[in-house]
N, C-alpha and C. Protein backbone atom coordinates (compact mmCIF):
# COMPACT_ATOMS: atom_id res chain seq x y z
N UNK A 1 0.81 -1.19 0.00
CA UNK A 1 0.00 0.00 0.00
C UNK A 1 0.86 1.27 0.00
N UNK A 2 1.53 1.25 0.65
CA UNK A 2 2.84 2.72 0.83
C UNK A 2 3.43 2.86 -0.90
N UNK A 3 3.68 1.60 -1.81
CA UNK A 3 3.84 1.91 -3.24
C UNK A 3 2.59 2.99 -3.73
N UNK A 4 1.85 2.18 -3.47
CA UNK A 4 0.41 3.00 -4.11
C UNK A 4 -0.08 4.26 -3.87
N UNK A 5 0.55 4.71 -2.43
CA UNK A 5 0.27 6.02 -1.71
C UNK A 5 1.35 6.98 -2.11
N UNK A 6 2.70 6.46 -2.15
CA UNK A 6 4.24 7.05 -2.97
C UNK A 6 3.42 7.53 -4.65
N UNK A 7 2.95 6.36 -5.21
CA UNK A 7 2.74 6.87 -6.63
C UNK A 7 1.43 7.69 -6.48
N UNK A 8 0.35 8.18 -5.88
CA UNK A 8 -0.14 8.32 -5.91
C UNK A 8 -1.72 7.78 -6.47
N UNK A 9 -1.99 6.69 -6.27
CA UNK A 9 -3.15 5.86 -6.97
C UNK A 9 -3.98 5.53 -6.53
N UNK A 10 -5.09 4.96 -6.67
CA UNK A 10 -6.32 4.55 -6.09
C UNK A 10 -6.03 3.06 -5.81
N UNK A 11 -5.92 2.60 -6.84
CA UNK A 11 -5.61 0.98 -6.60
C UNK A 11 -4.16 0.50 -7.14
N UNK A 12 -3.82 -0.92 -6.84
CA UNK A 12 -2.94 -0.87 -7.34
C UNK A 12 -3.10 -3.16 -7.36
N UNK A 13 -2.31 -3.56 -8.31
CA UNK A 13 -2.74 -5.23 -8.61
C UNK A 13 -1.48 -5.93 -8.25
N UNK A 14 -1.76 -6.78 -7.39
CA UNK A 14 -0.33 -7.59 -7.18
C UNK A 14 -0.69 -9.00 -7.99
N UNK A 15 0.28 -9.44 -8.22
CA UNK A 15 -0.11 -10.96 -8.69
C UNK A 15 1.08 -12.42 -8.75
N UNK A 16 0.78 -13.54 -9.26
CA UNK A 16 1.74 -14.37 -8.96
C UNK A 16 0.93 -15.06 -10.15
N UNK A 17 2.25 -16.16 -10.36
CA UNK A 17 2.08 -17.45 -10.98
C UNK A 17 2.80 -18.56 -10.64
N UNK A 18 2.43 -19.62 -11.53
CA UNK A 18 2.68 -20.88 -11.03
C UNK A 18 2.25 -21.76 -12.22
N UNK A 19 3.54 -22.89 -12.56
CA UNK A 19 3.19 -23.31 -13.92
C UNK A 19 4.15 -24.89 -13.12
N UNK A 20 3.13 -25.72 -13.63
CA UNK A 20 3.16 -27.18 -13.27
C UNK A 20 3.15 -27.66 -14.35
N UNK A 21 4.30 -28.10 -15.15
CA UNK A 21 3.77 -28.82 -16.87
C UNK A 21 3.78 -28.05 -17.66
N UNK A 22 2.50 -28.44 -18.19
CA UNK A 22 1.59 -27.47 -19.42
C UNK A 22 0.78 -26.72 -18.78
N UNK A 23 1.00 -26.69 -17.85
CA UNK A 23 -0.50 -26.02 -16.73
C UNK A 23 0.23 -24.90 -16.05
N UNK A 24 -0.59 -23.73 -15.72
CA UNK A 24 -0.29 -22.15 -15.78
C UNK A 24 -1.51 -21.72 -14.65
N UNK A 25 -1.37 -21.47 -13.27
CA UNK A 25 -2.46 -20.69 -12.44
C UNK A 25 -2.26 -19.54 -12.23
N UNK A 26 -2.25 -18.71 -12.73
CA UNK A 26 -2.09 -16.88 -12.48
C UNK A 26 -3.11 -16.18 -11.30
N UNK A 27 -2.93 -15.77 -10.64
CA UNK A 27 -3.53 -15.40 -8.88
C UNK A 27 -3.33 -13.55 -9.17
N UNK A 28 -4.40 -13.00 -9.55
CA UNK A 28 -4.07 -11.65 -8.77
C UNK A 28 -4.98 -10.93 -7.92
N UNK A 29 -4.70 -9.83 -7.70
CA UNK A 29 -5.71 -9.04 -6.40
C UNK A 29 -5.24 -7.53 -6.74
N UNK A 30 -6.52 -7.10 -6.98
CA UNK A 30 -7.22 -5.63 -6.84
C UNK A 30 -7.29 -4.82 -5.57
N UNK A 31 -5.93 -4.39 -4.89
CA UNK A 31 -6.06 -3.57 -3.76
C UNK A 31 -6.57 -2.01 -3.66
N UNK A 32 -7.47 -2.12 -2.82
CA UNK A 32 -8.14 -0.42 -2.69
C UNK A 32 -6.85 0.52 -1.73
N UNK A 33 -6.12 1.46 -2.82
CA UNK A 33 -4.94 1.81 -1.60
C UNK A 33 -5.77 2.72 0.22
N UNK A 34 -6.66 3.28 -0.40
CA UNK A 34 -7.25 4.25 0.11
C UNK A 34 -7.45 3.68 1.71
N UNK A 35 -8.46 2.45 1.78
CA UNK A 35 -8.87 2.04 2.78
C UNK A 35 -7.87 0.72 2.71
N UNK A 36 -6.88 0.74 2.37
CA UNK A 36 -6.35 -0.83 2.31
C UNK A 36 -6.52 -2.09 2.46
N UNK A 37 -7.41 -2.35 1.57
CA UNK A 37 -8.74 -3.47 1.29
C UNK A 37 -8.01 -4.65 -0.12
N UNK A 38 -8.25 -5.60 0.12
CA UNK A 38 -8.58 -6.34 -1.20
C UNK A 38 -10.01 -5.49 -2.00
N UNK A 39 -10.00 -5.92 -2.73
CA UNK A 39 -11.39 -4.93 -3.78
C UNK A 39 -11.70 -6.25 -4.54
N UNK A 40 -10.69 -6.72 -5.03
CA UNK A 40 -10.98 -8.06 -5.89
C UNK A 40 -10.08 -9.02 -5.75
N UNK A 41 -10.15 -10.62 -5.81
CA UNK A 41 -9.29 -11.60 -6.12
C UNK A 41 -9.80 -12.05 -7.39
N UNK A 42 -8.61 -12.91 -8.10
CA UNK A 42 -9.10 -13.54 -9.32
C UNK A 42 -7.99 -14.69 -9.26
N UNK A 43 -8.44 -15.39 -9.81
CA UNK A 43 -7.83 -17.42 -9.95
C UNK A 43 -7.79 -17.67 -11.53
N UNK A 44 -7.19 -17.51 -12.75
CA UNK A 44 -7.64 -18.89 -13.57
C UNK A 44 -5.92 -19.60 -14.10
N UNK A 45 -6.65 -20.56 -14.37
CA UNK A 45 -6.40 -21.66 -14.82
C UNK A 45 -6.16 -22.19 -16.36
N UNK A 46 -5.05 -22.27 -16.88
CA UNK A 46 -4.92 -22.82 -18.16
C UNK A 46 -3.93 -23.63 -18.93
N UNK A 47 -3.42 -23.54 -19.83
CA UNK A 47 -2.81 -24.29 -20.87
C UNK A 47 -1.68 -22.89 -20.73
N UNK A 48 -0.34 -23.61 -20.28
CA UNK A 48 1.07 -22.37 -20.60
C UNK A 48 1.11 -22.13 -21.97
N UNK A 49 0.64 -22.77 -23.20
CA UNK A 49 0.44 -22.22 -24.49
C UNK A 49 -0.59 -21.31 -24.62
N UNK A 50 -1.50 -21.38 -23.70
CA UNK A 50 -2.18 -20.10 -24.14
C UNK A 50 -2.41 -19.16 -22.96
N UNK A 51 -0.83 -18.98 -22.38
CA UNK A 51 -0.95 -17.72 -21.69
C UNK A 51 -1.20 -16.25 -21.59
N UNK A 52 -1.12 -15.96 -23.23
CA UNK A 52 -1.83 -14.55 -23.61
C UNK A 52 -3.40 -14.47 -23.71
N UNK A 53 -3.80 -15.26 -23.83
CA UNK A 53 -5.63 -15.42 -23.71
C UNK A 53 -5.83 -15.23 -22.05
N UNK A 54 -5.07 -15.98 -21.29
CA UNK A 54 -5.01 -16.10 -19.76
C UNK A 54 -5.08 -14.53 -19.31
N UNK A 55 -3.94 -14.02 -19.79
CA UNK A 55 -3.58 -12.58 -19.37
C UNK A 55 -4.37 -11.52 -20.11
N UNK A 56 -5.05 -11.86 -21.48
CA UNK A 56 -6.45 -10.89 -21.88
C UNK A 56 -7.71 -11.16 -20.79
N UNK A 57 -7.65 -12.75 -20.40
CA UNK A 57 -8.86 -12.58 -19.56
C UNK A 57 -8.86 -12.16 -18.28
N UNK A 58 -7.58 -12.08 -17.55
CA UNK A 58 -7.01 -11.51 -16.72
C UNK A 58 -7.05 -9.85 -16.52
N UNK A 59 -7.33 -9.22 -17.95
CA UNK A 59 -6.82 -7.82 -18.01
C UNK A 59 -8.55 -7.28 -18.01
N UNK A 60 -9.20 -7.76 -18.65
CA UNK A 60 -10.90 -8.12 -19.04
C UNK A 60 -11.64 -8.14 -17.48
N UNK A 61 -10.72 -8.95 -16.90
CA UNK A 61 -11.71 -8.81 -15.11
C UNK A 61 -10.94 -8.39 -14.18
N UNK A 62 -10.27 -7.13 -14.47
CA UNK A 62 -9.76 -6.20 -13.54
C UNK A 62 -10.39 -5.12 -13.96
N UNK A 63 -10.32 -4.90 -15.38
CA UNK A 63 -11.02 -3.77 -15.43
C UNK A 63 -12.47 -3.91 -15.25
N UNK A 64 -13.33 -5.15 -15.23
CA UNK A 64 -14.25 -4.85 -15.00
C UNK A 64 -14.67 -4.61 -13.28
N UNK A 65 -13.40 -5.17 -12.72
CA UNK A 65 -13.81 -4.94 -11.29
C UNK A 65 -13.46 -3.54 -10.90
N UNK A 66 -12.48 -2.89 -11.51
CA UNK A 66 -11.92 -1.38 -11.70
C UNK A 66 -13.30 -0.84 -12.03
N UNK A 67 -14.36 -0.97 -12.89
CA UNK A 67 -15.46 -0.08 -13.57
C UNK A 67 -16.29 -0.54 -12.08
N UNK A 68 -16.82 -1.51 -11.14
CA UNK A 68 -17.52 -1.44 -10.27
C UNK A 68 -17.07 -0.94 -9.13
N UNK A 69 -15.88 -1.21 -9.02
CA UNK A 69 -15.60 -0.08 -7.52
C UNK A 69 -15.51 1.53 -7.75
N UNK A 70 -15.45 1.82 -9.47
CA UNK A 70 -15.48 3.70 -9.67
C UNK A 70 -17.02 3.88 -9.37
N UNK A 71 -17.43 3.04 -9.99
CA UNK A 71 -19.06 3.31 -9.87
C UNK A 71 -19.74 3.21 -8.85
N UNK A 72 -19.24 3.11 -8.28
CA UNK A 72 -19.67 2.76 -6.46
C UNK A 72 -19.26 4.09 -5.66
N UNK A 73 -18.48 4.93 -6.45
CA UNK A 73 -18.21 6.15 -5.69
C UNK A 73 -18.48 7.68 -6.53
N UNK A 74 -19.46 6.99 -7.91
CA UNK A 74 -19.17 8.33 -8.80
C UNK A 74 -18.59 8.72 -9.86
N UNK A 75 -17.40 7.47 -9.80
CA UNK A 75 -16.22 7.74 -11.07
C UNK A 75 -16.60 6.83 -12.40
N UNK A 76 -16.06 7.11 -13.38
CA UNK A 76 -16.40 6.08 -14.84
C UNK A 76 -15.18 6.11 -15.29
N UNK A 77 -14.70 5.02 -15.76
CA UNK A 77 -13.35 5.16 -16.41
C UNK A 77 -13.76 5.72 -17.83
N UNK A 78 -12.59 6.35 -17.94
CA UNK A 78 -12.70 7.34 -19.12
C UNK A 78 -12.57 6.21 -20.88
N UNK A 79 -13.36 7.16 -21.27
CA UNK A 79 -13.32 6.47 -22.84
C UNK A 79 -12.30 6.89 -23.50
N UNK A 80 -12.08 6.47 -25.02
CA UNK A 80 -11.43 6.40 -25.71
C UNK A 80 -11.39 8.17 -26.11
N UNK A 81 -12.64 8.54 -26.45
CA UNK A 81 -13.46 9.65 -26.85
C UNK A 81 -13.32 10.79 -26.08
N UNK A 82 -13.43 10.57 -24.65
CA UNK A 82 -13.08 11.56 -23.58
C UNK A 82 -11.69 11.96 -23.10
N UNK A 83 -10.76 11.00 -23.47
CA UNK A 83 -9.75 11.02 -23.37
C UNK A 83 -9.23 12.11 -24.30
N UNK A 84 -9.59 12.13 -25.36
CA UNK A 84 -9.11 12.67 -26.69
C UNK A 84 -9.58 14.25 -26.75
N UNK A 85 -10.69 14.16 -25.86
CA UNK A 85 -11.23 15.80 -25.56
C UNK A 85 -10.53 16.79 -24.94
C-alpha cells in the first residue's frame, strides 16, 4: 500500500504465478490503496500455451472490477473519446 500512496493511486494489482507442466495458475488481487482493502481476487487456470488469452482474460476482469468499484463512488473510467477531448 505505501507503493500506491508514494505513486499516488487509487488501486494498485499484485499478482503471482505458477506453472506445473503445461498447466499455468495466475492469482491476482485488486487492492483499494485508500482504505487498504482487497477490492478483488481472481484465480484462472490454463494451458502455458495459451498464456496470452489467460492474461487478456485476466486484463478483461480487472477492469471490470476497476469499472464497479469507480461506480460505487461516482467515477467512470474514461473512454477512448473523452480522453481525446
Amino acid at each position: 500500500m505505501r507503493l500506491g500512496r508514494a505513486l499516488g493511486t487509487a488501486f494498485i494489482v499484485a499478482g503471482r504465478f505458477q506453472v506445473l507442466g503445461s498447466a499455468v495458475r495466475v492469482t491476482a488481487e485488486l487492492h483499494d490503496v485508500e482504505v487498504e482493502r482487497v477490492a478483488s481476487a481472481f484465480k484462472l487456470d490454463g494451458a502455458l500455451a495459451g498464456i496470452f488469452a489467460l492474461q487478456d482474460r485476466l486484463v478483461g476482469e480487472i477492469v471490470a472490477a476497476l469499472d464497479a468499484e469507480l461506480s460505487g463512488v461516482g467515477l467512470t473510467r474514461a473512454t477512448p473519446a473523452a480522453r481525446a477531448a
